[in-house]
Protein backbone atom coordinates (compact mmCIF):
# COMPACT_ATOMS: atom_id res chain seq x y z
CA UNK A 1 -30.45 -36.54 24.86
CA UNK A 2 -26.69 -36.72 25.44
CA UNK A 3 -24.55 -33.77 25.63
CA UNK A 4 -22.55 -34.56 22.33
CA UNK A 5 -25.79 -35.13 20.28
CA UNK A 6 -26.88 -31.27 21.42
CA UNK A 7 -23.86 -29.91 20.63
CA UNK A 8 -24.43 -31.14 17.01
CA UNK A 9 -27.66 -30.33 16.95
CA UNK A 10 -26.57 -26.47 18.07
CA UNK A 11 -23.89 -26.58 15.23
CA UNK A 12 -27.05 -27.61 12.78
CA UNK A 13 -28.87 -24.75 13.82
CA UNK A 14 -25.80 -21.94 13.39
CA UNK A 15 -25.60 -23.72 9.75
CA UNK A 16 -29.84 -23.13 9.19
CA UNK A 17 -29.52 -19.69 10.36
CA UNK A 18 -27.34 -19.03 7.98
CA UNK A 19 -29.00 -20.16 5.10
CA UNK A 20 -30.86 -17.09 4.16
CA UNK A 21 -28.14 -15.39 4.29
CA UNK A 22 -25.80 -17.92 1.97
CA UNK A 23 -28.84 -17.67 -0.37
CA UNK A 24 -29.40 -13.70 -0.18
CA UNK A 25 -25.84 -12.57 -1.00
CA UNK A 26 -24.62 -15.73 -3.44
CA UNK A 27 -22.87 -14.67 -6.34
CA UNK A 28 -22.60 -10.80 -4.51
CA UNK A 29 -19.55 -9.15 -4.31
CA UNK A 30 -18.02 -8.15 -0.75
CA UNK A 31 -15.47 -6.16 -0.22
CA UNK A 32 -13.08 -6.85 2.98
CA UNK A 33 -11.03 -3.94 4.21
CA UNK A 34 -8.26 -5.99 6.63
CA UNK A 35 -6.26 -3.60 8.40
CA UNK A 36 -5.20 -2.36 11.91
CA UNK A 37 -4.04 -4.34 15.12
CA UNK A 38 -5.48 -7.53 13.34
CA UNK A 39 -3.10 -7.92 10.51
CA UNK A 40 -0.38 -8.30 13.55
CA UNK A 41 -1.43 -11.07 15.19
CA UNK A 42 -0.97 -14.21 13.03
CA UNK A 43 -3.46 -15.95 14.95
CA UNK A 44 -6.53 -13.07 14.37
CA UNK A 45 -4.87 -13.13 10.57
CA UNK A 46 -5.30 -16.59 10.21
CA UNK A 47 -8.44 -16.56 11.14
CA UNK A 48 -9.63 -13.41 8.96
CA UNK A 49 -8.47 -15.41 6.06
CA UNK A 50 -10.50 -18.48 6.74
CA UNK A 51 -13.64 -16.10 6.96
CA UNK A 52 -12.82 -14.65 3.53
CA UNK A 53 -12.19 -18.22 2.23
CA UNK A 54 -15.13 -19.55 4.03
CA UNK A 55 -17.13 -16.80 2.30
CA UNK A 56 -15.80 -17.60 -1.27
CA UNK A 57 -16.89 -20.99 -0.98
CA UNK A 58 -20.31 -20.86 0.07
CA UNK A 59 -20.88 -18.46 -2.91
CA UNK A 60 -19.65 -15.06 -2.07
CA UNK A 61 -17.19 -13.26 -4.53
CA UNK A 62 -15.32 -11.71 -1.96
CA UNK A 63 -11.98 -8.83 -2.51
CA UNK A 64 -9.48 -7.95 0.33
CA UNK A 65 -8.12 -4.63 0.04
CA UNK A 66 -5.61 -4.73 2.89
CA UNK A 67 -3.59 -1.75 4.71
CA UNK A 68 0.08 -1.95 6.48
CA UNK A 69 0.06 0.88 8.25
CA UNK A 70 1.69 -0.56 11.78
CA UNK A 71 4.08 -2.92 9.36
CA UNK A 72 5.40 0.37 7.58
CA UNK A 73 5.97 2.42 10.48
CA UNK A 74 8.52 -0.78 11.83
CA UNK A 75 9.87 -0.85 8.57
CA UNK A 76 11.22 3.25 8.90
CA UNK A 77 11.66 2.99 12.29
CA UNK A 78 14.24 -0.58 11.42
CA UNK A 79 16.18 1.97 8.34
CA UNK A 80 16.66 4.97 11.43
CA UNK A 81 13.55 7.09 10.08
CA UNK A 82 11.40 8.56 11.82
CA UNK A 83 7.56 7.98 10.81
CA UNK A 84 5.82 11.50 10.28
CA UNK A 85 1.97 12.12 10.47
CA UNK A 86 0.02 15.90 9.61
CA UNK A 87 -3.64 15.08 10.92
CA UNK A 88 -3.12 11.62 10.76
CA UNK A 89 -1.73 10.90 7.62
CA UNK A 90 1.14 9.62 7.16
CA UNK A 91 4.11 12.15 5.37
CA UNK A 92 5.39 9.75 2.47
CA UNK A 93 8.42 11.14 1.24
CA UNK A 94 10.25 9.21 -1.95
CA UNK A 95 12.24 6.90 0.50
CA UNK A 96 8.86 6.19 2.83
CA UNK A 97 7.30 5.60 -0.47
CA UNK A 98 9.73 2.96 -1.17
CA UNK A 99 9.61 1.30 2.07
CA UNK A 100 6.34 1.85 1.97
CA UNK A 101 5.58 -0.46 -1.77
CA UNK A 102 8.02 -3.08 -0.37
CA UNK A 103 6.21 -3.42 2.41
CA UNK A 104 2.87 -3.62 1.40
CA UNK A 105 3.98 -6.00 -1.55
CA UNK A 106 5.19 -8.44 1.15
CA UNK A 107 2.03 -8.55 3.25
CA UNK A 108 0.26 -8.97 -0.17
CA UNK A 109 2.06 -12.27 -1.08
CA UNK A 110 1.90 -13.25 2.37
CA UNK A 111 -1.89 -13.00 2.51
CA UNK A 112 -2.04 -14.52 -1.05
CA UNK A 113 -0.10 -17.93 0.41
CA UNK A 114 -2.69 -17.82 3.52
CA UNK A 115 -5.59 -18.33 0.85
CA UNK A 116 -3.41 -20.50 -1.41
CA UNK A 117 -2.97 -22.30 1.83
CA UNK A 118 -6.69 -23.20 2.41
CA UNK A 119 -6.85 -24.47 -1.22
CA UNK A 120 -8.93 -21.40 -3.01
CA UNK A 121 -7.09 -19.59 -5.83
CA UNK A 122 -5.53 -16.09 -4.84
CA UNK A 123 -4.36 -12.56 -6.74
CA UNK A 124 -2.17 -10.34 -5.03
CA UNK A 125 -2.30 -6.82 -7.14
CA UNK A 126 -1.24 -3.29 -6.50
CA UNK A 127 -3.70 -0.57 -8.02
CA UNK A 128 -0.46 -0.29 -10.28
CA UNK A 129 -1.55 -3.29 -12.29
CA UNK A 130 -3.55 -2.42 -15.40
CA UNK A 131 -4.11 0.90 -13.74
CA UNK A 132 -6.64 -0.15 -11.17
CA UNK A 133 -6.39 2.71 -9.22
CA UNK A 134 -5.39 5.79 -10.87
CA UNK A 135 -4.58 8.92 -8.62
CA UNK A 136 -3.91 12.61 -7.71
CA UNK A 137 -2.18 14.13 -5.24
CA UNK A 138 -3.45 14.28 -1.93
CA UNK A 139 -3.13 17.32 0.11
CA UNK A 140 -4.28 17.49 4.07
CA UNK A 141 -5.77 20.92 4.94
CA UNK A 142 -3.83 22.38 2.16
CA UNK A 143 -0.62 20.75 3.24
CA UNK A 144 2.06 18.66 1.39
CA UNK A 145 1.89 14.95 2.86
CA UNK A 146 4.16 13.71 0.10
CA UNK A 147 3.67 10.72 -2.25
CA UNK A 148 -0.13 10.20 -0.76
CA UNK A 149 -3.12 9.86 -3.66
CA UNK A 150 -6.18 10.23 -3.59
CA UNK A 151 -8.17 8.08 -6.18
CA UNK A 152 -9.57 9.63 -9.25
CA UNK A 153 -10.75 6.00 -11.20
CA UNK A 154 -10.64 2.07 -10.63
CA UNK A 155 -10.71 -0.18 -13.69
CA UNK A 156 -13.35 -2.41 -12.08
CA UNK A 157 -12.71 -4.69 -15.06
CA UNK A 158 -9.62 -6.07 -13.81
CA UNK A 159 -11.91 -7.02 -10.98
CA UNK A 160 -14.51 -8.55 -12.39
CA UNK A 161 -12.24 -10.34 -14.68
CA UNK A 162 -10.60 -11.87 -11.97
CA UNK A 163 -13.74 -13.21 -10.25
CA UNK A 164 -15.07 -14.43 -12.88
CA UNK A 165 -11.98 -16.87 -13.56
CA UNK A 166 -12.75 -17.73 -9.75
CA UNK A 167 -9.43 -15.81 -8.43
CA UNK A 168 -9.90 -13.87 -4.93
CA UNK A 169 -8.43 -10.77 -5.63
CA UNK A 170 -6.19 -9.60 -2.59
CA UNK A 171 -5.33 -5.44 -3.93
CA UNK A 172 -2.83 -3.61 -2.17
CA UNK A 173 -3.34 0.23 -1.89
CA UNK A 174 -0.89 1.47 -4.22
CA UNK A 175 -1.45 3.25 -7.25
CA UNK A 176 -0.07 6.05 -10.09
CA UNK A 177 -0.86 9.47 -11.51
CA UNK A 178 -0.85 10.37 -14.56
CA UNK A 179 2.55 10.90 -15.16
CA UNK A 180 3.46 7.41 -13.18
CA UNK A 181 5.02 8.20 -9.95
CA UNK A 182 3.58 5.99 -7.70
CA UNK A 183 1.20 6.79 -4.47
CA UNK A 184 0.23 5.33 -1.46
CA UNK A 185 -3.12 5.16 -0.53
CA UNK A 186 -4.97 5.24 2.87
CA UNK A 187 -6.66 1.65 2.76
CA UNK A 188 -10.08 2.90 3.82
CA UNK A 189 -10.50 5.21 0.66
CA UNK A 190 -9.36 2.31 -1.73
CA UNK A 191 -11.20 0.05 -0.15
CA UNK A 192 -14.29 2.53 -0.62
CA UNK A 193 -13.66 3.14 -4.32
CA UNK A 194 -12.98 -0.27 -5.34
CA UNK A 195 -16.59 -1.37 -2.94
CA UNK A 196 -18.45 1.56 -5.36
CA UNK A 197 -16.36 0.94 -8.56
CA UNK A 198 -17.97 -3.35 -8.78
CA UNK A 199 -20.84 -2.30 -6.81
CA UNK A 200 -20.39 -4.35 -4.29
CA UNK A 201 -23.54 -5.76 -1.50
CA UNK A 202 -21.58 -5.38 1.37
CA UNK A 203 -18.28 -3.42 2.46
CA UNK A 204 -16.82 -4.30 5.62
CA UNK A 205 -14.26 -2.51 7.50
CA UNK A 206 -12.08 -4.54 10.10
CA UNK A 207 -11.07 -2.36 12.82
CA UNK A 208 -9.87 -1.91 16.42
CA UNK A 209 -13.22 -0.64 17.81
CA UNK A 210 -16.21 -2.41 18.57
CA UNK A 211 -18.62 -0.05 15.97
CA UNK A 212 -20.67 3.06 16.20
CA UNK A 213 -21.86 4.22 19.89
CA UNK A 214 -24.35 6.57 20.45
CA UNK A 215 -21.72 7.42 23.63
CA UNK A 216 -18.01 6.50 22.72
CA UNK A 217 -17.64 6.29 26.46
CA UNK A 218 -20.52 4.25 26.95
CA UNK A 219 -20.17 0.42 25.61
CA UNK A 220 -24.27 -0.14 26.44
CA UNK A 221 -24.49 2.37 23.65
CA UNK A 222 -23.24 0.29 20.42
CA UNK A 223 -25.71 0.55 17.50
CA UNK A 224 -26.28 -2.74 15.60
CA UNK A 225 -27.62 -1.03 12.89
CA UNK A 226 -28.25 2.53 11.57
CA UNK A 227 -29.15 3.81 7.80
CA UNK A 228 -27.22 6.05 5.99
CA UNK A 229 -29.06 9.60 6.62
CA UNK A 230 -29.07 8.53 10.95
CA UNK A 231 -24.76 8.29 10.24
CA UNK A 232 -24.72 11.47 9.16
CA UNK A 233 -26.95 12.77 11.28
CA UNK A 234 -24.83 11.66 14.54
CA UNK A 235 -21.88 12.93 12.35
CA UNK A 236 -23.33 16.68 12.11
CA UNK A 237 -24.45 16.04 15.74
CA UNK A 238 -21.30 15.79 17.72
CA UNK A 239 -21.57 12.59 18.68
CA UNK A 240 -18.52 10.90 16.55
CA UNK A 241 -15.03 11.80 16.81
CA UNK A 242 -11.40 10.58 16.12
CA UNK A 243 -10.77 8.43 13.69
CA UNK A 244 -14.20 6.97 13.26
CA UNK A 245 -14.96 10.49 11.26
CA UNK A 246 -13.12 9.67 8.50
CA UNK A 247 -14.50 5.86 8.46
CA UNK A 248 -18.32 7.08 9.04
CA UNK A 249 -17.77 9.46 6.22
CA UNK A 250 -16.38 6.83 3.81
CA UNK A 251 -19.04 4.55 5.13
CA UNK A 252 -21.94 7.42 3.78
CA UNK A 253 -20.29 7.96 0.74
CA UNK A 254 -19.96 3.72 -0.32
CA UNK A 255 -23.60 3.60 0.56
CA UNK A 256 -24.64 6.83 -1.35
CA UNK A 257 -22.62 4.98 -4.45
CA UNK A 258 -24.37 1.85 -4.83
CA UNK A 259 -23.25 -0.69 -1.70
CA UNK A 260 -25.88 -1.90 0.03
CA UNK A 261 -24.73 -2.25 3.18
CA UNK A 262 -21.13 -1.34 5.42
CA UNK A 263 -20.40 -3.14 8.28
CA UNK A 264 -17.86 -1.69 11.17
CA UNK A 265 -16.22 -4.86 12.57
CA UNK A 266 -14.14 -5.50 15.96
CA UNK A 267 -11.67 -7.45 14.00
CA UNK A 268 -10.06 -8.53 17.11
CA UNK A 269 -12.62 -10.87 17.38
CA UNK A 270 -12.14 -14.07 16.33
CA UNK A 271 -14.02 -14.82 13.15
CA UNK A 272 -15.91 -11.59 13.37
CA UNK A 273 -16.72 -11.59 9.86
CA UNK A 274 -19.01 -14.93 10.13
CA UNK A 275 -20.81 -13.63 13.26
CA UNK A 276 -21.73 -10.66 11.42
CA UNK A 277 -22.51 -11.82 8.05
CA UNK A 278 -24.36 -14.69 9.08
CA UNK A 279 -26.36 -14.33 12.08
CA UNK A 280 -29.45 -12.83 13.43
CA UNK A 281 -27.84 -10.71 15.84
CA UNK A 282 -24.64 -8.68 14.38
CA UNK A 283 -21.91 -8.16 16.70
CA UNK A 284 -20.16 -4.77 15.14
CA UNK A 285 -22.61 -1.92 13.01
CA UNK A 286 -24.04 -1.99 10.32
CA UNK A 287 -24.85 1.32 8.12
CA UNK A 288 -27.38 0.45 4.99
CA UNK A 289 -29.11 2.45 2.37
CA UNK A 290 -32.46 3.84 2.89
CA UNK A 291 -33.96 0.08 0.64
CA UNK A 292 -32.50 -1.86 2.59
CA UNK A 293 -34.61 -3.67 6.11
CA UNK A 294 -32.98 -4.04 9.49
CA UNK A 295 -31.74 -7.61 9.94
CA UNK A 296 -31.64 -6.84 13.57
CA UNK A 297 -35.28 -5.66 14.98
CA UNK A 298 -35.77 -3.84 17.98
CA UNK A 299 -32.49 -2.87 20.38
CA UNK A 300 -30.76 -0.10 19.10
């Protein structure tokens, strides 16, 4: 057999492997949090998008919630402010606030023409628009960080009305109290509510980390998969730190609200998303809810 003729016949095989997986999560929703080191390269962006798109047209009703985090802090630094965090969170004073919506509205649209760009229909929304995401005040340790929310409610309706016209929704993080004044939101945490609000199969979280180790300083020690109650376990144990707390924890809570399954991505890698969703052996981790079977038997 010539070498061309096996190459097809490998690219066959990647497509039959992934049947049972096209066919398991068809018509589910999936909710992509796109954030980090990844939305800066437009190469890794590109290619992010084609996943999602990919997804959508296989049968997938996927959502981006996306972040802006690096984007913002250029934006202050470029008007002569100086960016402000209390543990970790950013301070969002009125002016950050407005840098802050202008921002994030531009990577919106620009993430909306992406999709538009690969010929599948696209909404860019803030969780201003029809109150999705409705807020209070967020306070760190009992200290004022400014204009940040945390989310009380998400009109999943919006949502589902959305993909059921066959739009991919694209929601930026942005949202109001009950008086109006507008919030930012950490990404994560709307990403989170909106996954639990439409109940979605799958959250996944594209990062700047490979997943969960056992050993952060060990890379031998990345666990494919682990259910919800082992998380918190190595949570309560010791073993996580930094800013994979605060993911891990969001990660518990989606799962403990109706999402099947959250998957921790290296989103530097190209096309992460497919390699994860769609083959036998995961490449980030994978955190499911005590019904749900390992995909990935044996290593750990």
């Amino acid at each position: 057999m010539n070498k061309n003729m096996q190459q097809y016949l490998d690219k066959a095989q990647v497509l039959i492997e992934a049947l049972p997986y096209i066919q398991r999560f068809n018509r589910k929703i999936i909710v992509v949090k796109y954030g980090g080191s990844v939305m800066v390269d437009d190469n890794l962006k590109k290619q992010v998008i084609e996943d999602v798109t990919l997804l959508k047209l296989v049968g997938f009703k996927p959502i981006i919630v996306h972040g802006g985090g690096k984007e913002i802090s250029r934006w202050v630094g470029k008007v002569g402010m100086e960016p402000q965090f209390i543990n970790g969170l950013r301070v969002t004073d009125e002016d950050t606030m407005e840098i802050a919506e202008m921002v994030l509205g531009k990577v919106n649209k620009s993430l909306v023409q992406l999709v538009e760009e690969l010929g599948v229909r696209a909404i860019g929304i803030s969780g201003k628009d029809g109150a999705l995401l409705r807020v209070e005040k967020k306070y760190s340790d009992g200290q004022d960080i400014g204009y940040v929310g945390e989310i009380k409610s998400v009109n999943a309706r919006i949502l589902y009305d959305l993909l059921e016209k066959d739009f991919l929704p694209i929601v930026c993080p942005i949202g109001l109290d009950d008086d109006y004044h507008t919030y930012n939101i950490n990404a994560d945490d709307a990403a989170c509510a909106i996954a639990r609000a439409v109940k979605a199969e799958k959250l996944a979280f594209l990062t700047d980390i490979e997943g969960v180790y056992k050993d952060p300083d060990d890379p031998e020690t990345l666990i494919s998969e682990l259910w919800a109650d082992e998380a918190r376990k190595l949570m309560e144990g010791g073993y996580i730190g930094g800013g994979m707390l605060p993911k891990l924890a969001n990660c518990i809570d989606a799962i403990e609200n109706g999402v099947s399954r959250v998957h921790i991505l290296d989103g530097r890698i190209p096309h992460c998303l497919l390699l994860e969703i769609f083959t036998n052996r995961g490449i980030g981790t994978a955190i499911l809810n005590s019904e749900e079977s390992r995909y990935y038997h044996g290593e750990q």
